[in-house]
Protein backbone atom coordinates (compact mmCIF):
# COMPACT_ATOMS: atom_id res chain seq x y z
CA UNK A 1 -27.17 -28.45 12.99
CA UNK A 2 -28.47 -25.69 10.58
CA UNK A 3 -32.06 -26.05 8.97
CA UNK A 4 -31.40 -22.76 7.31
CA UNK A 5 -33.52 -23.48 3.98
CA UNK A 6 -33.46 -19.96 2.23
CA UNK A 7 -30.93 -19.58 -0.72
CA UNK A 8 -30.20 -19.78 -4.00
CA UNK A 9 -28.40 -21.65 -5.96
CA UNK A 10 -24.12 -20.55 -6.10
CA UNK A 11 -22.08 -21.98 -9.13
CA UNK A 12 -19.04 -20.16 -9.07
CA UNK A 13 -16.14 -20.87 -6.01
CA UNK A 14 -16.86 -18.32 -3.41
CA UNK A 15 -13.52 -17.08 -1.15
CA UNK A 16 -12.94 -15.43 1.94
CA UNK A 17 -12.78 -11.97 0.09
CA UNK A 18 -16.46 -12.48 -0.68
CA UNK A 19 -17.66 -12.99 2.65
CA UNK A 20 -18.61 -9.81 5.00
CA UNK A 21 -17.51 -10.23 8.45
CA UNK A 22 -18.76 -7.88 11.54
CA UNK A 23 -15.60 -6.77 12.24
CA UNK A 24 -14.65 -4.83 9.09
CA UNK A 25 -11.45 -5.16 6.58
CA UNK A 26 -9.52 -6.41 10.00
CA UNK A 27 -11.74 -9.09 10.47
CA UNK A 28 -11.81 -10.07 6.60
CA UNK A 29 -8.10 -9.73 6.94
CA UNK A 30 -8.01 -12.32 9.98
CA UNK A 31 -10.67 -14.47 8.35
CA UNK A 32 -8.80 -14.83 5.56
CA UNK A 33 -5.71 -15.48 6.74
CA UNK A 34 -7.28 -18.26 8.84
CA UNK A 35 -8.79 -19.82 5.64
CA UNK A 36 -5.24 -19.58 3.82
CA UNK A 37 -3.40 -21.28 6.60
CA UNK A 38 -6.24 -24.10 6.59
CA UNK A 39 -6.13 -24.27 3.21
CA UNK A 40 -2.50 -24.72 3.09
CA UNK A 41 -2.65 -27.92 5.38
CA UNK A 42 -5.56 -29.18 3.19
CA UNK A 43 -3.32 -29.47 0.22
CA UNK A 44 -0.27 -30.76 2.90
CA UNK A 45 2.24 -27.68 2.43
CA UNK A 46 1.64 -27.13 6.36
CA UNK A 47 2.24 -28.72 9.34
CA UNK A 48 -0.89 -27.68 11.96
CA UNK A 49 0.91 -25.82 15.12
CA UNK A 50 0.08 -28.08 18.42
CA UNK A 51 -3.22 -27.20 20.16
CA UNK A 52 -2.96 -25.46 23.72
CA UNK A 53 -4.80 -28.53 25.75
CA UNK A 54 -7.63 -27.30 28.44
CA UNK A 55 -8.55 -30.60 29.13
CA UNK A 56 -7.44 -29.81 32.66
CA UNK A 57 -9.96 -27.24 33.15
CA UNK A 58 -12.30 -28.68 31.06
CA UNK A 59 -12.73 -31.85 32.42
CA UNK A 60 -12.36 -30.98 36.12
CA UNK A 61 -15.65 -30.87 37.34
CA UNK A 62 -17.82 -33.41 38.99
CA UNK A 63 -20.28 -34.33 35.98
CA UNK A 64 -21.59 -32.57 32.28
CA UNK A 65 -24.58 -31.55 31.78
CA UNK A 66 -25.18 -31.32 27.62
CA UNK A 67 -27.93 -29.27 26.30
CA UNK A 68 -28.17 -29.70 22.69
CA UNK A 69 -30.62 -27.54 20.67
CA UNK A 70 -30.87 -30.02 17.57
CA UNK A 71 -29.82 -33.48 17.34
CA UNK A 72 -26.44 -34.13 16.16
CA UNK A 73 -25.34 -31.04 18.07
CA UNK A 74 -25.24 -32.94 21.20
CA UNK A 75 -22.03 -35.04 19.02
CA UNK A 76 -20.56 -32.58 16.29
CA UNK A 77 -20.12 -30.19 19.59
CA UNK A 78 -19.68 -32.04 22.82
CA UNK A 79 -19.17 -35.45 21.73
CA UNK A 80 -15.54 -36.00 22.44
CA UNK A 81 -16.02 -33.69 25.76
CA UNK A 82 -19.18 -36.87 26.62
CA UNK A 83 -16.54 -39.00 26.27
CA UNK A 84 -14.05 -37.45 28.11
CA UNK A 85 -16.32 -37.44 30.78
CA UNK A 86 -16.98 -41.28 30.23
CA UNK A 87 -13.61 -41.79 30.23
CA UNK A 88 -13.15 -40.62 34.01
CA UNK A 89 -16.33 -42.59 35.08
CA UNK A 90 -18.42 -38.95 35.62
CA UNK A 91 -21.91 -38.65 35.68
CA UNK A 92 -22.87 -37.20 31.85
CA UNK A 93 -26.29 -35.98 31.18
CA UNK A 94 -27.51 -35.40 27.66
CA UNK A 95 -30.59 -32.93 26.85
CA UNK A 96 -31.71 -32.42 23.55
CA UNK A 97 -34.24 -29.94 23.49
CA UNK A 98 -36.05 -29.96 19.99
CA UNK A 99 -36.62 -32.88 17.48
CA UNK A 100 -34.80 -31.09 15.14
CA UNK A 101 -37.66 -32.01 12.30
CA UNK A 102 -37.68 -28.61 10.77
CA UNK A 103 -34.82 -28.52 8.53
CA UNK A 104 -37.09 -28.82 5.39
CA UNK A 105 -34.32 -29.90 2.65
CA UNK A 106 -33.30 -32.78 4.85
CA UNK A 107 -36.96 -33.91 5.92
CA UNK A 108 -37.55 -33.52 1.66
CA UNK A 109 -34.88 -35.66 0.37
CA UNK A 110 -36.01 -38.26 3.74
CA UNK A 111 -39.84 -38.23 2.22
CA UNK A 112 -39.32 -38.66 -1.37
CA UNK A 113 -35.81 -39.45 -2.10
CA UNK A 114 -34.88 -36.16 -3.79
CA UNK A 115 -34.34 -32.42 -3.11
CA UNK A 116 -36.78 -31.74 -6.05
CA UNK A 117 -39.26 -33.71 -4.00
CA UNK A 118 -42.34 -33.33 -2.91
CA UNK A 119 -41.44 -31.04 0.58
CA UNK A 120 -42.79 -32.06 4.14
CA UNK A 121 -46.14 -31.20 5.63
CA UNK A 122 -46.75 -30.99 9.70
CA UNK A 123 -47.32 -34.40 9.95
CA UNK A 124 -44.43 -35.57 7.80
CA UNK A 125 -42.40 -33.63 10.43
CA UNK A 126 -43.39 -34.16 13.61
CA UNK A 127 -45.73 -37.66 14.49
CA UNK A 128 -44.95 -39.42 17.68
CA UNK A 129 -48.56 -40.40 17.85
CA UNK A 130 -48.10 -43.79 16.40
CA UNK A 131 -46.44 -47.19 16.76
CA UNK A 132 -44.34 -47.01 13.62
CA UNK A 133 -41.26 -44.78 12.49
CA UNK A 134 -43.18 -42.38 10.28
CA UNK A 135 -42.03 -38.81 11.01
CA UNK A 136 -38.70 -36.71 10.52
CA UNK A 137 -38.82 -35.87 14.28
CA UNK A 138 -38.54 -39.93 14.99
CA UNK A 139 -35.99 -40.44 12.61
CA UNK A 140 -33.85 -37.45 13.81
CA UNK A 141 -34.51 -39.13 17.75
CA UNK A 142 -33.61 -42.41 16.34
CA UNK A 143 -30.01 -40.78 14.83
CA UNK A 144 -29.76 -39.22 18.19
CA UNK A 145 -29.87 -42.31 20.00
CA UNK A 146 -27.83 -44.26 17.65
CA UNK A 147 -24.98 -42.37 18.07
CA UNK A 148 -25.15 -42.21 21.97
CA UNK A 149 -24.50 -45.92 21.65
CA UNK A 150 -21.45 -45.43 19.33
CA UNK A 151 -20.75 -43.42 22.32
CA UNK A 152 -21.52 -45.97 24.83
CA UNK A 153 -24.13 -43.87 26.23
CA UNK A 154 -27.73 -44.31 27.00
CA UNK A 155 -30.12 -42.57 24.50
CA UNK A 156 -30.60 -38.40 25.76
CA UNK A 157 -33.74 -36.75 26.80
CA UNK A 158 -36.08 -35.20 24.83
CA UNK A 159 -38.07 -32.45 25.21
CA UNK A 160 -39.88 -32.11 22.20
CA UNK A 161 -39.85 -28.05 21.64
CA UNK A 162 -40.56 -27.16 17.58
CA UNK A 163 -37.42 -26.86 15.62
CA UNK A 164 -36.86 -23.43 15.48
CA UNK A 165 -39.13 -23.14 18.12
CA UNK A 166 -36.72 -21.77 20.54
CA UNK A 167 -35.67 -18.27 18.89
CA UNK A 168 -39.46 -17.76 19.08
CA UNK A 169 -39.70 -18.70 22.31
CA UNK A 170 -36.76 -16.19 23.70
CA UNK A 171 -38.56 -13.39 21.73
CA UNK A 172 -41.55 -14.47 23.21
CA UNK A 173 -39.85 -14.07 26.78
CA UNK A 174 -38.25 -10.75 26.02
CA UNK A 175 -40.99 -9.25 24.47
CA UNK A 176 -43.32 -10.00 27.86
CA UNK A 177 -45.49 -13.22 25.86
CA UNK A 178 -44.12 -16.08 28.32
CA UNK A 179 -47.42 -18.12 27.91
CA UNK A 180 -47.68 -17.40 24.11
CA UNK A 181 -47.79 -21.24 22.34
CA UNK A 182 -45.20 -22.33 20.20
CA UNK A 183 -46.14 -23.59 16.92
CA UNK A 184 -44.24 -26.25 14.78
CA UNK A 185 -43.42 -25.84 10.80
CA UNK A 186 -45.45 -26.91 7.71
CA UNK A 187 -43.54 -27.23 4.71
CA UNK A 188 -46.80 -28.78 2.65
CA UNK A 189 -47.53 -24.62 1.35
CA UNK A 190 -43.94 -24.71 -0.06
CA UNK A 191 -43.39 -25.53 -4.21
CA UNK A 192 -39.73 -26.44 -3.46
CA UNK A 193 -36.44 -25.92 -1.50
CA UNK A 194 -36.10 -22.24 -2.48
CA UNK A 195 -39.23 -21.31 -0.79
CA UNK A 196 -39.22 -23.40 2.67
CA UNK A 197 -38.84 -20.48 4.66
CA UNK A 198 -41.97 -19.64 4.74
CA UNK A 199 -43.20 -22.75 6.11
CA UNK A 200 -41.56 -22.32 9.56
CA UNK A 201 -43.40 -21.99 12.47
CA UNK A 202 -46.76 -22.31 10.62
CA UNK A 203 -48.05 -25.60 11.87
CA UNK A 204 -49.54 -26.41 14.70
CA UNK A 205 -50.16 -25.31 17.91
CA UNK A 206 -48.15 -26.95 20.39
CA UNK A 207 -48.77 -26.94 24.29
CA UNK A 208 -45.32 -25.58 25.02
CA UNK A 209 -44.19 -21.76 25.56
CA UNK A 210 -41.47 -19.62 27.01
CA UNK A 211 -42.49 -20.19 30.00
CA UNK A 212 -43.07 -24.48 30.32
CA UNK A 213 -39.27 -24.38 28.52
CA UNK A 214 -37.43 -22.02 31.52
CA UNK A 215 -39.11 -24.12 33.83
CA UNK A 216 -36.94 -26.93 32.25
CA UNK A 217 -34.15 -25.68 32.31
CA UNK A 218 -34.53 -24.31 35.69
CA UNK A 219 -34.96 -27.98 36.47
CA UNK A 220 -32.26 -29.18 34.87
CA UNK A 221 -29.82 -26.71 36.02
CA UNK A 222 -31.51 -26.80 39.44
CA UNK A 223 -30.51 -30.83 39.77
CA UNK A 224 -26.64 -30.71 39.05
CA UNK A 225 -24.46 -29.82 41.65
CA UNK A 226 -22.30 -26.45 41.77
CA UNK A 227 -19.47 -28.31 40.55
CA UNK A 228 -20.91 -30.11 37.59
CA UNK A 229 -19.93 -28.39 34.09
CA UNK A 230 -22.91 -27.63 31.52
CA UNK A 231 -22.12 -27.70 27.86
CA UNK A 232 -24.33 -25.87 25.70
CA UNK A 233 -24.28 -23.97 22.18
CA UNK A 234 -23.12 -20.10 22.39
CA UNK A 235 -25.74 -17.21 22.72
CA UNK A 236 -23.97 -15.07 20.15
CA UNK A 237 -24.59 -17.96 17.77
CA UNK A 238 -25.59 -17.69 14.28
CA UNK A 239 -28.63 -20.32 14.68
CA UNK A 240 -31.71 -18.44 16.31
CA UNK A 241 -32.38 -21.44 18.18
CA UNK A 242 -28.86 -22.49 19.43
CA UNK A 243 -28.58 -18.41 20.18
CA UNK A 244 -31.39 -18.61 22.15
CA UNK A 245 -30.75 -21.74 24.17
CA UNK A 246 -27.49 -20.33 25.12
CA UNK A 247 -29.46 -16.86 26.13
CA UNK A 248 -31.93 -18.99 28.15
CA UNK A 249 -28.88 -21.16 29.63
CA UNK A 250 -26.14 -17.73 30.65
CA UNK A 251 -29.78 -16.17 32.08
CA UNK A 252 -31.25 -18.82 34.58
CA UNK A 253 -27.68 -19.95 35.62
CA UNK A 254 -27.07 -16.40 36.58
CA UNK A 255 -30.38 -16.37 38.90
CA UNK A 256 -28.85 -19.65 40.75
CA UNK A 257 -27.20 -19.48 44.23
CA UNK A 258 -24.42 -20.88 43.25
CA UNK A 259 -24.11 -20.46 39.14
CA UNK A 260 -22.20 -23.39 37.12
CA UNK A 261 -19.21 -23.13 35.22
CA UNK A 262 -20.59 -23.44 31.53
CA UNK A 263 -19.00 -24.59 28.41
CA UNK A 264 -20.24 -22.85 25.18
CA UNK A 265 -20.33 -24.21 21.75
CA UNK A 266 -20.21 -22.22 18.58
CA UNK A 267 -21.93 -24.16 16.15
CA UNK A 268 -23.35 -21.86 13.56
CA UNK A 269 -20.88 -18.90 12.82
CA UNK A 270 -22.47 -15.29 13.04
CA UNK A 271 -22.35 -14.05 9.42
CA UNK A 272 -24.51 -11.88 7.87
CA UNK A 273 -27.65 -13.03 6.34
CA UNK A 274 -27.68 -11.84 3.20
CA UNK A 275 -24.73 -14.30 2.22
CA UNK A 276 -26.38 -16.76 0.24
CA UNK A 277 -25.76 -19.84 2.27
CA UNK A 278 -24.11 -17.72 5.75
CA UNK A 279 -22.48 -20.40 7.81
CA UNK A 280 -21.10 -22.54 5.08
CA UNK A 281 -17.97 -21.59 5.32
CA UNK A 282 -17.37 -22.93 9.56
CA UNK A 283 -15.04 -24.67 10.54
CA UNK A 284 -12.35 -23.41 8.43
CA UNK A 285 -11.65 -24.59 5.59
CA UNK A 286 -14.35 -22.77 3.86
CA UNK A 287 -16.70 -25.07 1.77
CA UNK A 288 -16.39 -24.80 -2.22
CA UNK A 289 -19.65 -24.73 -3.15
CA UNK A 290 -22.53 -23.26 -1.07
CA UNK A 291 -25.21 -24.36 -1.55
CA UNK A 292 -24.20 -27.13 -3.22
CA UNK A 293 -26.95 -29.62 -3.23
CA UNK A 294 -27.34 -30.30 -7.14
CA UNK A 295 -28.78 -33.25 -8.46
CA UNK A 296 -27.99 -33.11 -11.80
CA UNK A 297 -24.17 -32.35 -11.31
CA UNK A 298 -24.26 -34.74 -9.16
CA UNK A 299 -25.51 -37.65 -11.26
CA UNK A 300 -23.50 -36.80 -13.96
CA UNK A 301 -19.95 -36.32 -11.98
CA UNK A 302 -20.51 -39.27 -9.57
CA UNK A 303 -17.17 -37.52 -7.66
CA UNK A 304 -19.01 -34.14 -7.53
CA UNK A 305 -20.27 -34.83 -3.57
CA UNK A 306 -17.50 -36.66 -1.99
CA UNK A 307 -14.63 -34.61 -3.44
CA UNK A 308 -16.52 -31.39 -2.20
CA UNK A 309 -16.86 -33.12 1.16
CA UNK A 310 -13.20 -34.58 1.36
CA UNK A 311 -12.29 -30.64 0.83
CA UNK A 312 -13.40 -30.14 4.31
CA UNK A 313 -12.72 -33.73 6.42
CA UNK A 314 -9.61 -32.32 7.94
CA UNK A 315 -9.29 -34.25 11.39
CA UNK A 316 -5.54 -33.10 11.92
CA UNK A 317 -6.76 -28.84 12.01
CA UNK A 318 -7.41 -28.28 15.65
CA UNK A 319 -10.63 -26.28 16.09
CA UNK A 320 -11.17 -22.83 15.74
CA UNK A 321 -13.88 -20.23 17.22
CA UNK A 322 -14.52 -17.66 14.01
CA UNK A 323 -13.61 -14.02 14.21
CA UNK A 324 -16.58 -12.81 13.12
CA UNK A 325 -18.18 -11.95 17.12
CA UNK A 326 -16.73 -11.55 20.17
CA UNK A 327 -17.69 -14.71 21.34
CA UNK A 328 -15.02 -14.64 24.51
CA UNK A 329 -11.48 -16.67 24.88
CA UNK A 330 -11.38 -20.53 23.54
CA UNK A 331 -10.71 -23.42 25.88
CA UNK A 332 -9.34 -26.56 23.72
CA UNK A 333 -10.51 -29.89 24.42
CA UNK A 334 -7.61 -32.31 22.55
CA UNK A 335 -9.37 -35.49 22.05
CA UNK A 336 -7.33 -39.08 21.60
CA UNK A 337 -6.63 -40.42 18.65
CA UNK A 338 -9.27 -42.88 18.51
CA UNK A 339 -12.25 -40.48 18.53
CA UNK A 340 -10.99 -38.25 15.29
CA UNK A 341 -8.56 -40.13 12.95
CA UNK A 342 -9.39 -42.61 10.85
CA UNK A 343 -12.53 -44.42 9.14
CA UNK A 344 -13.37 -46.14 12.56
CA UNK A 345 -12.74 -42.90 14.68
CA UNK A 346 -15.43 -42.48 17.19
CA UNK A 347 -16.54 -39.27 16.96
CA UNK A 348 -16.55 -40.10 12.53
CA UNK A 349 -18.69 -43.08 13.40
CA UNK A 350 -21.28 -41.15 16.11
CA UNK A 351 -21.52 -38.40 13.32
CA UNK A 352 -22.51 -41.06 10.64
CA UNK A 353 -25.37 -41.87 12.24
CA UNK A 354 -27.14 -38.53 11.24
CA UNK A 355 -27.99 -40.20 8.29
CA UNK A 356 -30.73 -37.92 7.07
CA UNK A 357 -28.62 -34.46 8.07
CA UNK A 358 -26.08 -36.12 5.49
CA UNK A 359 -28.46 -37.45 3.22
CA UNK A 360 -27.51 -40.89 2.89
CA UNK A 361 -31.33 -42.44 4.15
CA UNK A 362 -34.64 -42.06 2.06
CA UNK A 363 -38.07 -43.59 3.56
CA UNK A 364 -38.85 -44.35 0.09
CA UNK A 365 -36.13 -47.18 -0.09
CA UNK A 366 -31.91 -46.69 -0.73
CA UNK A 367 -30.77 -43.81 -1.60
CA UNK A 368 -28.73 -44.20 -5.41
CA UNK A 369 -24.92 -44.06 -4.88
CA UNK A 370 -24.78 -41.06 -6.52
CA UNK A 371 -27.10 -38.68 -4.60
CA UNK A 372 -25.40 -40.52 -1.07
CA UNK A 373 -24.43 -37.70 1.30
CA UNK A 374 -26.17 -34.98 -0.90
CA UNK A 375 -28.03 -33.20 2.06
CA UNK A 376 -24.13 -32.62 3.65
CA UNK A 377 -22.60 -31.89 0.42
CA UNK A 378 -20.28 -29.25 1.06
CA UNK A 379 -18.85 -31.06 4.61
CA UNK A 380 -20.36 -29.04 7.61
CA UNK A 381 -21.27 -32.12 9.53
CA UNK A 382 -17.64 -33.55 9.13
CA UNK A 383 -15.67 -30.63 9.52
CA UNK A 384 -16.45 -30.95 12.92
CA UNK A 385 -14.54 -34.11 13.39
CA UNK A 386 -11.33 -32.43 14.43
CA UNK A 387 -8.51 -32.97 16.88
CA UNK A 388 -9.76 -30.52 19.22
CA UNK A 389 -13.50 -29.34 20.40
CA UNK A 390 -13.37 -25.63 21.30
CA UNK A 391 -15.23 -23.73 23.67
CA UNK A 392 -15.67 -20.84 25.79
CA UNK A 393 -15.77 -21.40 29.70
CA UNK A 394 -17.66 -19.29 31.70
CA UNK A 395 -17.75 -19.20 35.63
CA UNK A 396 -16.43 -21.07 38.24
CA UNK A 397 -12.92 -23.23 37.29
């Protein structure tokens, strides 16, 4: 998931027509036509057109390999394409790489109950030193973990690497530093939300580097066999760390004897960065209010949050790779019923458990009605709860 913390605050609904897109007036044309069409279901005056189903192709390898740059990704992504796998009785594999503990508005609201809280220093972040749950890196592991059993998987591996961690580290390996350490974030420098992004990547040394993580990888990669698919975000990604993993994943399964087919995941559209809030707006339909994390509004319109979430909880719109890069040609996953539609749906449930991405979990004790769900206020985390997961397949079918 995003841990994007730069922005300011929006009150006025933004539309498509605000939003620059790579590809010029076409694109901005496409876009929003594609917002228009979504929009139109979202108020019911449109029946969604069938999905093509790839499940086919999709699921017929011998096993899935998932790596997942942030937890959460590994189920707002691939979660329905786990359980496919499940389903057939294949071997599934789940890799999250980083902890995820540097998205500083969610790790704010976790420490002191409120996003004009006190923000999160190094240790607050990232602590796996002692018995007792007291970091954001162990909470986001714990989330993980609980929603591989809402699965019916076993918890993933971890492998620790700083939250945004792994854009540094593929600049590292480009720019000939393979050994240079990564460092974690420390938000303790920061006055409030606004300023966060300063904080990142100014913590501690860690022991890991460019190099220690494409010797993972190569591992990992390395211990599937030819015919197993691996699932992993898309290296034209908006996210510098999802963009990266998929750079480091396309790279070393190029150098194999025998590269894998590979299933990437757009997570994080590709807009431009001086949109105040870029990636708000993905999936389609576009949020209403970016950023939209308001305390005030929302403690004196208790409906504020959940009617700018319900906006985007459209599980009937099958899943859509933005026009904004040329990412490559979608393959559609179509997922039973089960996993998408309804209050008990699977995939709903597994996505739930990300309780401090959605803000609905405070250390300091419950987290007033009001304020529930603040951190996910505009519905990215459940916009991805859809009837289809797309992708784009790569190599051997």
């Amino acid at each position: 998931m995003h841990n994007d913390c730069e922005g300011s605050s929006v009150d006025a609904i933004e539309t498509a027509a605000s939003r620059p897109t790579r590809g010029g007036a076409v694109a901005a044309l496409a876009l929003a036509v594609l917002l228009v069409a979504a929009l139109s279901h979202a108020q019911g005056s449109a029946v969604p057109a069938e999905p093509r189903c790839d499940n086919d192709v999709l699921t017929g390898y011998d096993g899935l390999l998932v790596l997942a740059p942030h937890p959460d990704d590994e189920a707002i992504a691939f979660g329905g394409l786990v359980s496919a796998y499940m389903r057939l009785g294949k071997p599934v594999n789940v890799v999250v790489v980083t902890d995820g503990d540097g998205y500083c508005n969610a790790c704010q609201f976790w420490l002191s109950g409120s996003v004009r809280g006190a923000t999160c220093g190094a240790a607050d972040l990232s602590n796996l030193a002692t018995a007792e749950v007291d970091s954001f890196a162990e909470v986001r592991r714990g989330e993980s973990a609980a929603a591989a059993a809402i699965l019916g998987r076993t918890p993933p591996t971890f492998l620790g690497y700083p939250d945004t961690g792994l854009g540094q580290a593929w600049s590292n390996s480009q720019g000939g530093l393979p050994d240079k350490r990564l460092r974690s974030s420390d938000f303790s420098g920061c006055p409030d939300y606004d300023s966060c992004g300063v904080g990142y990547g100014g913590g501690p040394e860690s022991e890991l580097t460019a190099a220690s993580l494409t010797g993972a990888l190569s591992r990992l990669l390395a211990g599937t066999s030819p015919r197993t698919l691996v699932a992993t975000s898309h290296w034209l990604d908006g996210h510098a760390d999802h963009a990266a993993l998929g750079s480091f994943v396309k790279s070393l399964n190029e150098r194999l004897d025998v590269p894998r087919a590979v299933a990437y995941a757009v997570i994080h559209a590709h807009t431009p960065k001086s949109t105040s809030h870029p990636d708000c707006w993905y999936p389609a339909p576009q949020a209403l209010l970016c950023p939209c994390a308001d305390e005030q509004r929302a403690t004196e319109d208790p409906t504020f949050i959940a009617d700018l979430r319900r906006h985007r909880m459209r599980p009937d719109l099958p899943a859509l790779l933005p026009d904004d890069a040329a990412y490559g040609a979608p393959a559609q996953l179509c997922l039973p019923e089960e996993l998408y539609r309804g209050e008990a749906a699977v995939k709903l449930t597994a996505v739930r458990a990300f309780r401090s991405q959605l803000g609905s979990v405070a250390r300091s004790g419950d987290v007033p009605p009001q304020l529930d769900a603040i951190i996910d206020c505009n519905g990215y985390l459940l916009s991805f709860v859809r009837r289809t997961e797309v992708f784009v397949l790569a190599g051997p079918r």
